[in-house]
N, C-alpha and C. Protein backbone atom coordinates (compact mmCIF):
# COMPACT_ATOMS: atom_id res chain seq x y z
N UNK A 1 0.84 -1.17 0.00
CA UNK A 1 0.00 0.00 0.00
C UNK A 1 0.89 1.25 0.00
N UNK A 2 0.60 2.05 -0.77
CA UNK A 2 1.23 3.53 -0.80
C UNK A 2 0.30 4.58 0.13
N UNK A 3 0.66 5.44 0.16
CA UNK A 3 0.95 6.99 0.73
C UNK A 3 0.25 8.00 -0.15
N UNK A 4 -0.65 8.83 -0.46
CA UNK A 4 -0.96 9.74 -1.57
C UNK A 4 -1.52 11.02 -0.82
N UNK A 5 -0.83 11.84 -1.32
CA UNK A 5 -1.48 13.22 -0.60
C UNK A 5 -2.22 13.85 -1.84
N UNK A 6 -3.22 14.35 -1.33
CA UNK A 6 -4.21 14.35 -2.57
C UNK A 6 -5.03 16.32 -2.58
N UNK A 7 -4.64 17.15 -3.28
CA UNK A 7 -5.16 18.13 -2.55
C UNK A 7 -5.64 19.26 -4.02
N UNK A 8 -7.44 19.44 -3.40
CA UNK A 8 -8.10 20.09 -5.19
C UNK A 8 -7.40 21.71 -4.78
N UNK A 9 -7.82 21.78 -5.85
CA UNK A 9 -7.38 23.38 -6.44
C UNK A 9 -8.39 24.12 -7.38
N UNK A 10 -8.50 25.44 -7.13
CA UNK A 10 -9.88 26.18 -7.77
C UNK A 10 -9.47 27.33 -8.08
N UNK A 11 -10.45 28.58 -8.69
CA UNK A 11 -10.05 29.62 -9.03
C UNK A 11 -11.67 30.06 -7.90
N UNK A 12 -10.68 30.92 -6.94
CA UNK A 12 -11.77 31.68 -6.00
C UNK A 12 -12.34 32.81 -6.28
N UNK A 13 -13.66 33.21 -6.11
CA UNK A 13 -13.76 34.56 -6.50
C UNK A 13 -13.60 35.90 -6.22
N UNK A 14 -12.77 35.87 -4.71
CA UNK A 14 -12.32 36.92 -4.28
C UNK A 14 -10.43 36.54 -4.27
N UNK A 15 -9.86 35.49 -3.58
CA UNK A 15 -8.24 34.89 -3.90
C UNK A 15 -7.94 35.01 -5.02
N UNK A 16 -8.33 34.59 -6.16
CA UNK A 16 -8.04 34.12 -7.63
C UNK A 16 -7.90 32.41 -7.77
N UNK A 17 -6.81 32.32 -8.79
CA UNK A 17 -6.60 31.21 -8.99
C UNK A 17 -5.89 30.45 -8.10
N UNK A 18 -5.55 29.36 -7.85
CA UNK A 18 -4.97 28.53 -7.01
C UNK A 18 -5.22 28.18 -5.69
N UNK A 19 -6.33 29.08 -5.19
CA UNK A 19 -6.79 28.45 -3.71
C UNK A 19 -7.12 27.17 -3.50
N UNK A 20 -7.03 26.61 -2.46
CA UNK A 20 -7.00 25.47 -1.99
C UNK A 20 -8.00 24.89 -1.18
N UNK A 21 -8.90 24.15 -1.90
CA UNK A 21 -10.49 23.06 -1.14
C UNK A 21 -10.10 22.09 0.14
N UNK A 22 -8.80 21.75 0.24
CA UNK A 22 -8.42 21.02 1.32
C UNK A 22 -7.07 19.98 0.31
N UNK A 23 -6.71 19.27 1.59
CA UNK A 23 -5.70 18.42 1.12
C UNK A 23 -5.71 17.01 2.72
N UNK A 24 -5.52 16.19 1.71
CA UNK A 24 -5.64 15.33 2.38
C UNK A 24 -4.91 13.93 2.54
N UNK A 25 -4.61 12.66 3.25
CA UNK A 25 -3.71 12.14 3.13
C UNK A 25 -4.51 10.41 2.86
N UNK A 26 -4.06 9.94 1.34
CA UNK A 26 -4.70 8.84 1.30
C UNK A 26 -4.01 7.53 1.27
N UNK A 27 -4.29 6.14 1.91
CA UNK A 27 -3.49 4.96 1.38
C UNK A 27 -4.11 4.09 1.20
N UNK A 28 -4.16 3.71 -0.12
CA UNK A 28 -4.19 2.86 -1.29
C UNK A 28 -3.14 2.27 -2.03
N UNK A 29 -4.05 1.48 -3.18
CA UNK A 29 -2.75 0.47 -3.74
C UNK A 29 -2.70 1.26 -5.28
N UNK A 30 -3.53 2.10 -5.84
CA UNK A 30 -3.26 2.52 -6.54
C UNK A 30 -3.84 4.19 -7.05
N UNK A 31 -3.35 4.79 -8.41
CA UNK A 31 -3.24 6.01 -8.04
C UNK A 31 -4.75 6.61 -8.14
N UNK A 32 -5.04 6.06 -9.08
CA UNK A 32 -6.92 5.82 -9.00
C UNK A 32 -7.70 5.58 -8.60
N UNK A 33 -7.66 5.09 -7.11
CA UNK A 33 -7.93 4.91 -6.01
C UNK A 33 -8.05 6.18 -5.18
N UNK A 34 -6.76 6.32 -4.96
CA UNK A 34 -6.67 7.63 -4.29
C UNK A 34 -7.07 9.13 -4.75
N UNK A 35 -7.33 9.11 -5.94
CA UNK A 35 -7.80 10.55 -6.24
C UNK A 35 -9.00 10.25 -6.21
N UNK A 36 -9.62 9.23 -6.18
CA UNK A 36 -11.46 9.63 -6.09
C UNK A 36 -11.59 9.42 -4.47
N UNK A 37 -11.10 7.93 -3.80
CA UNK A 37 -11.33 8.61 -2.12
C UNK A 37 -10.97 9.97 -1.44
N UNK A 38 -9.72 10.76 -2.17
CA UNK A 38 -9.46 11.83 -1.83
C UNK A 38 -10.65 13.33 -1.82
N UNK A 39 -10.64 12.77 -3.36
CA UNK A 39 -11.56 13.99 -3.94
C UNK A 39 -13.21 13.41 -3.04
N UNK A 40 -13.46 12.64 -2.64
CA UNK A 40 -14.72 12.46 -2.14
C UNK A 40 -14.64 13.21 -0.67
N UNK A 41 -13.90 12.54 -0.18
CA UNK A 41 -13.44 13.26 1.43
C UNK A 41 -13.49 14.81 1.80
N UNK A 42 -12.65 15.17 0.42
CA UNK A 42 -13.03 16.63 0.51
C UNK A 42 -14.01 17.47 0.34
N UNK A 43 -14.35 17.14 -0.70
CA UNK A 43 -15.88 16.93 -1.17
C UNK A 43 -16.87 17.42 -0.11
N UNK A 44 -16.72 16.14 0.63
CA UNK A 44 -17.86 16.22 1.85
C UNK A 44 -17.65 17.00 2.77
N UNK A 45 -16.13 17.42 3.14
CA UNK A 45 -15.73 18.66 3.71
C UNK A 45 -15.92 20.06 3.94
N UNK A 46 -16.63 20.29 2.18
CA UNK A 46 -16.81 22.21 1.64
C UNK A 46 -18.20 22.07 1.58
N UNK A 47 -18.65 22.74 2.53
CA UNK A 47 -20.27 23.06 3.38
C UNK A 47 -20.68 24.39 2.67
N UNK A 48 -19.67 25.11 2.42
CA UNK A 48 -20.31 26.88 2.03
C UNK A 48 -20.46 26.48 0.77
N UNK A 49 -21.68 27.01 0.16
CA UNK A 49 -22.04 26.74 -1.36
C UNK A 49 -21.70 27.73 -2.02
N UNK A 50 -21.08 29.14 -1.81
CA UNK A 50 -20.47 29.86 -2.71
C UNK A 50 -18.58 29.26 -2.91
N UNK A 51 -18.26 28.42 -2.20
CA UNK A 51 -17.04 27.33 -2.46
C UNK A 51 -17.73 26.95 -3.72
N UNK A 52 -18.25 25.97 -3.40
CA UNK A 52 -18.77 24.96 -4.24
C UNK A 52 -19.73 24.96 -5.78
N UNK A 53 -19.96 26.55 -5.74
CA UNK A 53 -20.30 26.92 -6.89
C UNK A 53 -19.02 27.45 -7.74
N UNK A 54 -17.73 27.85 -7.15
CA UNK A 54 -16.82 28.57 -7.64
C UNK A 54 -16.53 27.23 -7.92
N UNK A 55 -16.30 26.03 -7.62
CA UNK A 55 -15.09 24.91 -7.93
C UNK A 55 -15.83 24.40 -9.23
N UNK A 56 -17.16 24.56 -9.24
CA UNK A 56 -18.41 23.98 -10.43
C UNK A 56 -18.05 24.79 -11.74
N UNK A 57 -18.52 26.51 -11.02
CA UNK A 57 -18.13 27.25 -11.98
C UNK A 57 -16.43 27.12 -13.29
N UNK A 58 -15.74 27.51 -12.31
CA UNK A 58 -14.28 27.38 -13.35
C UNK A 58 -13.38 26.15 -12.99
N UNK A 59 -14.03 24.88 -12.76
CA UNK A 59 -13.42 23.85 -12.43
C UNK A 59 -12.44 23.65 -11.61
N UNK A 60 -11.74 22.32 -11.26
CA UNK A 60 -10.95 22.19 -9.86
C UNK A 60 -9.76 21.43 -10.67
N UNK A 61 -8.53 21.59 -9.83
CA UNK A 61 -7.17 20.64 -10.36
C UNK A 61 -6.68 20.17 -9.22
N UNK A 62 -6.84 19.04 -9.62
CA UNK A 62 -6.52 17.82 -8.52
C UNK A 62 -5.10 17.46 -8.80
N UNK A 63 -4.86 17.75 -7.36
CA UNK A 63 -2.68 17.55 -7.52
C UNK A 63 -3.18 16.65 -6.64
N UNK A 64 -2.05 15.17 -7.12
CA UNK A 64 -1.30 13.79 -6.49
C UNK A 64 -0.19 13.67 -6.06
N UNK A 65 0.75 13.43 -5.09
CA UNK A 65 1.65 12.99 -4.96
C UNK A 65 1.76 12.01 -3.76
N UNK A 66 2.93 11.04 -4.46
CA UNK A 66 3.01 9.75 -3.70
C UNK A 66 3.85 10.16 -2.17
N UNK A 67 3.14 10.18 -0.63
CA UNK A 67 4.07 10.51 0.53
C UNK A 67 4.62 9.67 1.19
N UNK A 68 4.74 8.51 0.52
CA UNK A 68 5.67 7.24 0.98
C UNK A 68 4.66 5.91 0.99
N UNK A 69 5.96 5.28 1.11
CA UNK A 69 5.30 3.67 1.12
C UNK A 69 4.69 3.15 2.53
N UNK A 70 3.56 2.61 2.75
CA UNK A 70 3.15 2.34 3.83
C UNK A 70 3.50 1.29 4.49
N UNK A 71 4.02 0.33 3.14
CA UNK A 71 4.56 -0.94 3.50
C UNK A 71 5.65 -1.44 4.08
N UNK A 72 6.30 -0.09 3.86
CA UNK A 72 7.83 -0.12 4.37
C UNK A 72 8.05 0.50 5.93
N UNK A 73 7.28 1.61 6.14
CA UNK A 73 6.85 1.71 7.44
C UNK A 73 6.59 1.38 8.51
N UNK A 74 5.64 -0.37 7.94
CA UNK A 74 5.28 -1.22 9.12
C UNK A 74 6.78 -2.29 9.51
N UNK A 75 6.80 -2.43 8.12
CA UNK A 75 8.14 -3.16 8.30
C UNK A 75 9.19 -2.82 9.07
N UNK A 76 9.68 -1.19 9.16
CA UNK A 76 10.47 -0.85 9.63
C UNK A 76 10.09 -0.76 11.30
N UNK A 77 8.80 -0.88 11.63
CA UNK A 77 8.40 -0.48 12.98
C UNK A 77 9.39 -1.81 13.36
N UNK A 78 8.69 -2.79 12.85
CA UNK A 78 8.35 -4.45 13.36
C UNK A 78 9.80 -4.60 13.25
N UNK A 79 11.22 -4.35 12.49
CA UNK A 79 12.29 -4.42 12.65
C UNK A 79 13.29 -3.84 13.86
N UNK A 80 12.00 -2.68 14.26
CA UNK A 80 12.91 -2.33 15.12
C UNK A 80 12.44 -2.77 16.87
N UNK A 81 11.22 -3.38 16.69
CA UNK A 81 10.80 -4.22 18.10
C UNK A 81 11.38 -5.14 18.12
């Protein structure tokens, strides 16, 4: 299992471009996985509907990146008990 930090991006109507809907930390086995549990999570997060009309309005960009292996983590715990 991997590590994915998953975090949307919008154009606000008072910030501008690049404000940020949340970011969040997902682990899954793959990368398609993680951008829709991500993007759902957040999702359910943005309560104010003038958010949520701006992310509708001029669409959202969903940045991925992998924040480590999860697998290697446990391993390393259990190596060191």
């Amino acid at each position: 299992m991997k590590t994915f930090e998953i975090e949307l991006q919008y154009t606000d109507r008072d910030r501008g471009p690049g404000t940020s809907a949340g970011k969040v930390q997902v682990e899954t086995s793959s990368l398609a996985t993680a951008v829709g549990k991500g993007v759902r999570t957040i999702m359910k997060g943005v309560t104010d509907r003038k958010v949520r009309f701006d992310m509708l309005k001029s669409g959202v960009t969903i940045r991925a990146e992998v924040a480590g292996e999860a697998v290697e983590q446990t391993e390393a715990a259990a190596a060191q008990a």
